[in-house]
N, C-alpha and C. Protein backbone atom coordinates (compact mmCIF):
# COMPACT_ATOMS: atom_id res chain seq x y z
N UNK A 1 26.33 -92.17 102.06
CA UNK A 1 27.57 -91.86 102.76
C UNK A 1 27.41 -92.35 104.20
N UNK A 2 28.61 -93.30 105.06
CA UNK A 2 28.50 -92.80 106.44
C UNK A 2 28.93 -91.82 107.08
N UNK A 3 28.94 -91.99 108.30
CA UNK A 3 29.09 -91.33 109.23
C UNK A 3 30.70 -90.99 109.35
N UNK A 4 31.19 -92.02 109.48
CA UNK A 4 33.10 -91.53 109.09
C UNK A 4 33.48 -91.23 108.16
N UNK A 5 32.31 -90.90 106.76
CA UNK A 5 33.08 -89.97 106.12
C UNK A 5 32.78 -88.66 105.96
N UNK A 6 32.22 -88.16 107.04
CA UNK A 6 31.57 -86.65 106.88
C UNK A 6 32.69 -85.40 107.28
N UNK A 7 32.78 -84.92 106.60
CA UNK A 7 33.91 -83.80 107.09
C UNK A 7 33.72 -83.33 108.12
N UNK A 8 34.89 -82.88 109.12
CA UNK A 8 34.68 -81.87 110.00
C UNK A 8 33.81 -80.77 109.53
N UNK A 9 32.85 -80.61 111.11
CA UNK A 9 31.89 -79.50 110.50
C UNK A 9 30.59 -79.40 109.55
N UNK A 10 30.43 -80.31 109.24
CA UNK A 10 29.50 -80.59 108.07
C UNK A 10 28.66 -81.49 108.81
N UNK A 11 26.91 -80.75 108.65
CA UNK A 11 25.65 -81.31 109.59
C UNK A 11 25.63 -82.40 108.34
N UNK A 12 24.48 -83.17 109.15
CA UNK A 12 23.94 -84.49 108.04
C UNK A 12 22.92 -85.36 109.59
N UNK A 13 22.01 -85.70 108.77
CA UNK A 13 20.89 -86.38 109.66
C UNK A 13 21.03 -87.92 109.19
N UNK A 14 21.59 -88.74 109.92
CA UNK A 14 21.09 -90.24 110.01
C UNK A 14 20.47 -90.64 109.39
N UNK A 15 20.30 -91.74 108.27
CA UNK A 15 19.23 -91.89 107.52
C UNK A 15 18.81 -93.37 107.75
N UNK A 16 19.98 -94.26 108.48
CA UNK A 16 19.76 -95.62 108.71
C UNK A 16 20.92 -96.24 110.19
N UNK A 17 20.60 -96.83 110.79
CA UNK A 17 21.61 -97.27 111.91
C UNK A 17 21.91 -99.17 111.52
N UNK A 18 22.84 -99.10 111.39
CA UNK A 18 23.32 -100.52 111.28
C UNK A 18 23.50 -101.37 112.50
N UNK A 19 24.43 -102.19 112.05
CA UNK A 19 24.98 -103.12 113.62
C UNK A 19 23.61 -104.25 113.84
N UNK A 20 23.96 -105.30 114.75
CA UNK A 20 23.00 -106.33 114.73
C UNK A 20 23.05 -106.39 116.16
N UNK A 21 21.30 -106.93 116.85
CA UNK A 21 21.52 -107.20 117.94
C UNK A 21 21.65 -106.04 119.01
N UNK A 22 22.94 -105.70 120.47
CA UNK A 22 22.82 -105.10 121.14
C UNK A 22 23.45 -104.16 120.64
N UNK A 23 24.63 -104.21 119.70
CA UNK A 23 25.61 -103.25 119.05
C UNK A 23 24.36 -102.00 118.74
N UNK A 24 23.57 -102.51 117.43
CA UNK A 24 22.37 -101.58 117.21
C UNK A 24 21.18 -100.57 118.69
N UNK A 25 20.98 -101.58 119.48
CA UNK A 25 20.31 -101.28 120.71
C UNK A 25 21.45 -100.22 121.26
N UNK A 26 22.83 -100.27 121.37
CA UNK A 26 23.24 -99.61 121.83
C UNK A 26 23.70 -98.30 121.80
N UNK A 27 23.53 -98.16 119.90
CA UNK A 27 23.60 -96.77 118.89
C UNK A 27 22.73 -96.25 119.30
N UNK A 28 21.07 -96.72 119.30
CA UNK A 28 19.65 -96.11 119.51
C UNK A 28 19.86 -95.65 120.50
N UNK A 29 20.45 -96.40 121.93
CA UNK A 29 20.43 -95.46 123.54
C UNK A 29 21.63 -94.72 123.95
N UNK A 30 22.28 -94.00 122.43
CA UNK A 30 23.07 -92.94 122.46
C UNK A 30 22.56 -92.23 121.59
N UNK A 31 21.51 -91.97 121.33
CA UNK A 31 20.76 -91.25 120.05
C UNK A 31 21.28 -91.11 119.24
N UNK A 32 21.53 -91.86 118.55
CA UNK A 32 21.90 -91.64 116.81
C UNK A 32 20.76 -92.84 116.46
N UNK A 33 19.31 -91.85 116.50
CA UNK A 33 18.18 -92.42 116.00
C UNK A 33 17.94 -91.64 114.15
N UNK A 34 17.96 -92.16 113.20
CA UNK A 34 17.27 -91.75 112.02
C UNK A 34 16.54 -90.55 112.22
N UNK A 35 17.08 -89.59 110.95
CA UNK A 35 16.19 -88.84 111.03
C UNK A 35 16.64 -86.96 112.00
N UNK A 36 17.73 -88.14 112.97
CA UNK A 36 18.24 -86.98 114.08
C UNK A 36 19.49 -86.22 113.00
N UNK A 37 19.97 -84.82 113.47
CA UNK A 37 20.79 -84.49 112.97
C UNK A 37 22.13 -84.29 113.57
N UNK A 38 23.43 -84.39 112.74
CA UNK A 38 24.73 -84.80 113.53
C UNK A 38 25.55 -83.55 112.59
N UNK A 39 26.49 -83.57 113.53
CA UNK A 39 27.41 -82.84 113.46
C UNK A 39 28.69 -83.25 113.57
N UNK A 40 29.93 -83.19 112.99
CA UNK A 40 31.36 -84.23 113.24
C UNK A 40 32.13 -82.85 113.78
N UNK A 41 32.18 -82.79 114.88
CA UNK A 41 33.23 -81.79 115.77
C UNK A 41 34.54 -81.93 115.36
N UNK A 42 35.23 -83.01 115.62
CA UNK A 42 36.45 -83.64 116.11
C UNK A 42 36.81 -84.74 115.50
N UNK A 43 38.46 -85.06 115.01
CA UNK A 43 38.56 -86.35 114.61
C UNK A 43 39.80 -86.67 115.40
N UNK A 44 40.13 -87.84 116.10
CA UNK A 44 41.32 -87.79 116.61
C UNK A 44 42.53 -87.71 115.56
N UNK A 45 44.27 -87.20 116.12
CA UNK A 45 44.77 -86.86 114.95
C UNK A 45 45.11 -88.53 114.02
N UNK A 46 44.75 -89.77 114.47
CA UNK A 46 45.80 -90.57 114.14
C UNK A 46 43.82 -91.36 113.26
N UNK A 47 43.15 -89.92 113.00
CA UNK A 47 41.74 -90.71 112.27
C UNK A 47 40.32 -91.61 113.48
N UNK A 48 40.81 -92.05 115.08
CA UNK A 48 39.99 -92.37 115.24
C UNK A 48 39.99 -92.78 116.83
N UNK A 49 39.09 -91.92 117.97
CA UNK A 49 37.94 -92.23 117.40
C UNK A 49 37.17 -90.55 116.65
N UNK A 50 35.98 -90.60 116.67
CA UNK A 50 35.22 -89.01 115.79
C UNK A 50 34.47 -88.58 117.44
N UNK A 51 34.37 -87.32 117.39
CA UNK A 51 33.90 -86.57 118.20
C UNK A 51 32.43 -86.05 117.37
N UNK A 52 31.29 -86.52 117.86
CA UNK A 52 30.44 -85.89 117.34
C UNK A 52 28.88 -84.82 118.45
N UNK A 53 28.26 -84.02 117.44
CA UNK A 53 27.40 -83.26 118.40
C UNK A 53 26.68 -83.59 117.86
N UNK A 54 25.50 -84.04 118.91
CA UNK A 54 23.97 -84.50 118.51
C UNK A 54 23.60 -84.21 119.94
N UNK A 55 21.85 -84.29 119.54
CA UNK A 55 20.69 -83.76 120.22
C UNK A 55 21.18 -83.34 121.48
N UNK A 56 22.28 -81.78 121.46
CA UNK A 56 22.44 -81.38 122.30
C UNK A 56 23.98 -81.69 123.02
N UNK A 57 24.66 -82.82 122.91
CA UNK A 57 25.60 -82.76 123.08
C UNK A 57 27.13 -83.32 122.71
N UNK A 58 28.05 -83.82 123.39
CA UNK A 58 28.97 -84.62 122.12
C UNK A 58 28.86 -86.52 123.02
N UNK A 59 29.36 -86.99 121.66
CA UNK A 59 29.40 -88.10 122.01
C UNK A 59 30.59 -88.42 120.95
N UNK A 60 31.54 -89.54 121.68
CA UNK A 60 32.70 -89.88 121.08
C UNK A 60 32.91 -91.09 121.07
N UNK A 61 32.70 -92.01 119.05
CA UNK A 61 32.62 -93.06 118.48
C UNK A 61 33.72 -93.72 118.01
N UNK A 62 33.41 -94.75 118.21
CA UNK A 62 35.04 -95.04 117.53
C UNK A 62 34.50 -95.23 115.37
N UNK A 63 35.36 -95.20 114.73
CA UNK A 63 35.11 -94.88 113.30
C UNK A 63 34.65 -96.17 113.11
N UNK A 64 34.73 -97.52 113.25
CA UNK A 64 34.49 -98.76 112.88
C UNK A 64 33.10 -99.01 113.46
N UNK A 65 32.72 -97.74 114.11
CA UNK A 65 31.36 -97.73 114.81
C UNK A 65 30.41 -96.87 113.77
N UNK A 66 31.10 -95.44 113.54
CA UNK A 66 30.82 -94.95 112.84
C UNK A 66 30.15 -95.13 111.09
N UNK A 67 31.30 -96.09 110.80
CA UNK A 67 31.09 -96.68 109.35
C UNK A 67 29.87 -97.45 109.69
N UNK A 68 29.15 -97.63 109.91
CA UNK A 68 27.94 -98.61 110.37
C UNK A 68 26.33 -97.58 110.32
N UNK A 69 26.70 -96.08 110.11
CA UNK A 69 25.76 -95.21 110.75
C UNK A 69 26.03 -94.78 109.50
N UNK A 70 24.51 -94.65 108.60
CA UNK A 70 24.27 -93.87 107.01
C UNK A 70 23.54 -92.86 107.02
N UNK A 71 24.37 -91.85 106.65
CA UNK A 71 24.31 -90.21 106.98
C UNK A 71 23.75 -89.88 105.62
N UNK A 72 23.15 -88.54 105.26
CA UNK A 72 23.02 -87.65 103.87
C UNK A 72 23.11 -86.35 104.61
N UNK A 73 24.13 -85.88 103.68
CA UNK A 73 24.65 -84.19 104.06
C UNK A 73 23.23 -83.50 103.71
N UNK A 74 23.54 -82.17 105.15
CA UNK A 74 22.74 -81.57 104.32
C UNK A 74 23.59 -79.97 103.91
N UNK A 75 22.43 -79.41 103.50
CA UNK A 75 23.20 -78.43 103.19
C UNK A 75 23.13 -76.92 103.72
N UNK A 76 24.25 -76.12 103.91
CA UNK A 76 24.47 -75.10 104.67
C UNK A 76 23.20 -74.10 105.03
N UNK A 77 22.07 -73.57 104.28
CA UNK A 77 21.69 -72.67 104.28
C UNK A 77 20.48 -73.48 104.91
N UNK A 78 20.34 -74.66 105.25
CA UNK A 78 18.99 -75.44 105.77
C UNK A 78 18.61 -74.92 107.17
């Protein structure tokens, strides 16, 4: 699954970062490093961009950014 399709509310940790080049360099120096865990706060109403919480705080992606970032849910009681 990516990253734009995670429901509001629903954690899931990064499992791979896409993009080529600086696009990628530039995911890594907003931490959405593998491994980290995310949270989808917010979606704008018209779908985009996603409001998300990671290591501590929010950061706001646009979805065509998002689709690029491969998530696995986890699950509630973790």
């Amino acid at each position: 699954m990516t990253l734009d399709e995670l429901p509001i509310g629903k954690t899931a940790v990064i499992t791979k970062v896409g993009g080529e080049g600086a696009l990628r360099c530039r995911f890594l120096d907003m931490g959405l490093i593998p491994k980290t865990k995310v949270v989808v706060q917010k979606v704008a109403p018209m779908g985009d961009p996603i409001e998300l919480h990671i290591r501590g705080y929010e950061l706001t992606i646009r979805k065509e950014d998002a689709a690029r970032i491969e998530v696995e849910a986890k699950e509630e009681d973790e």
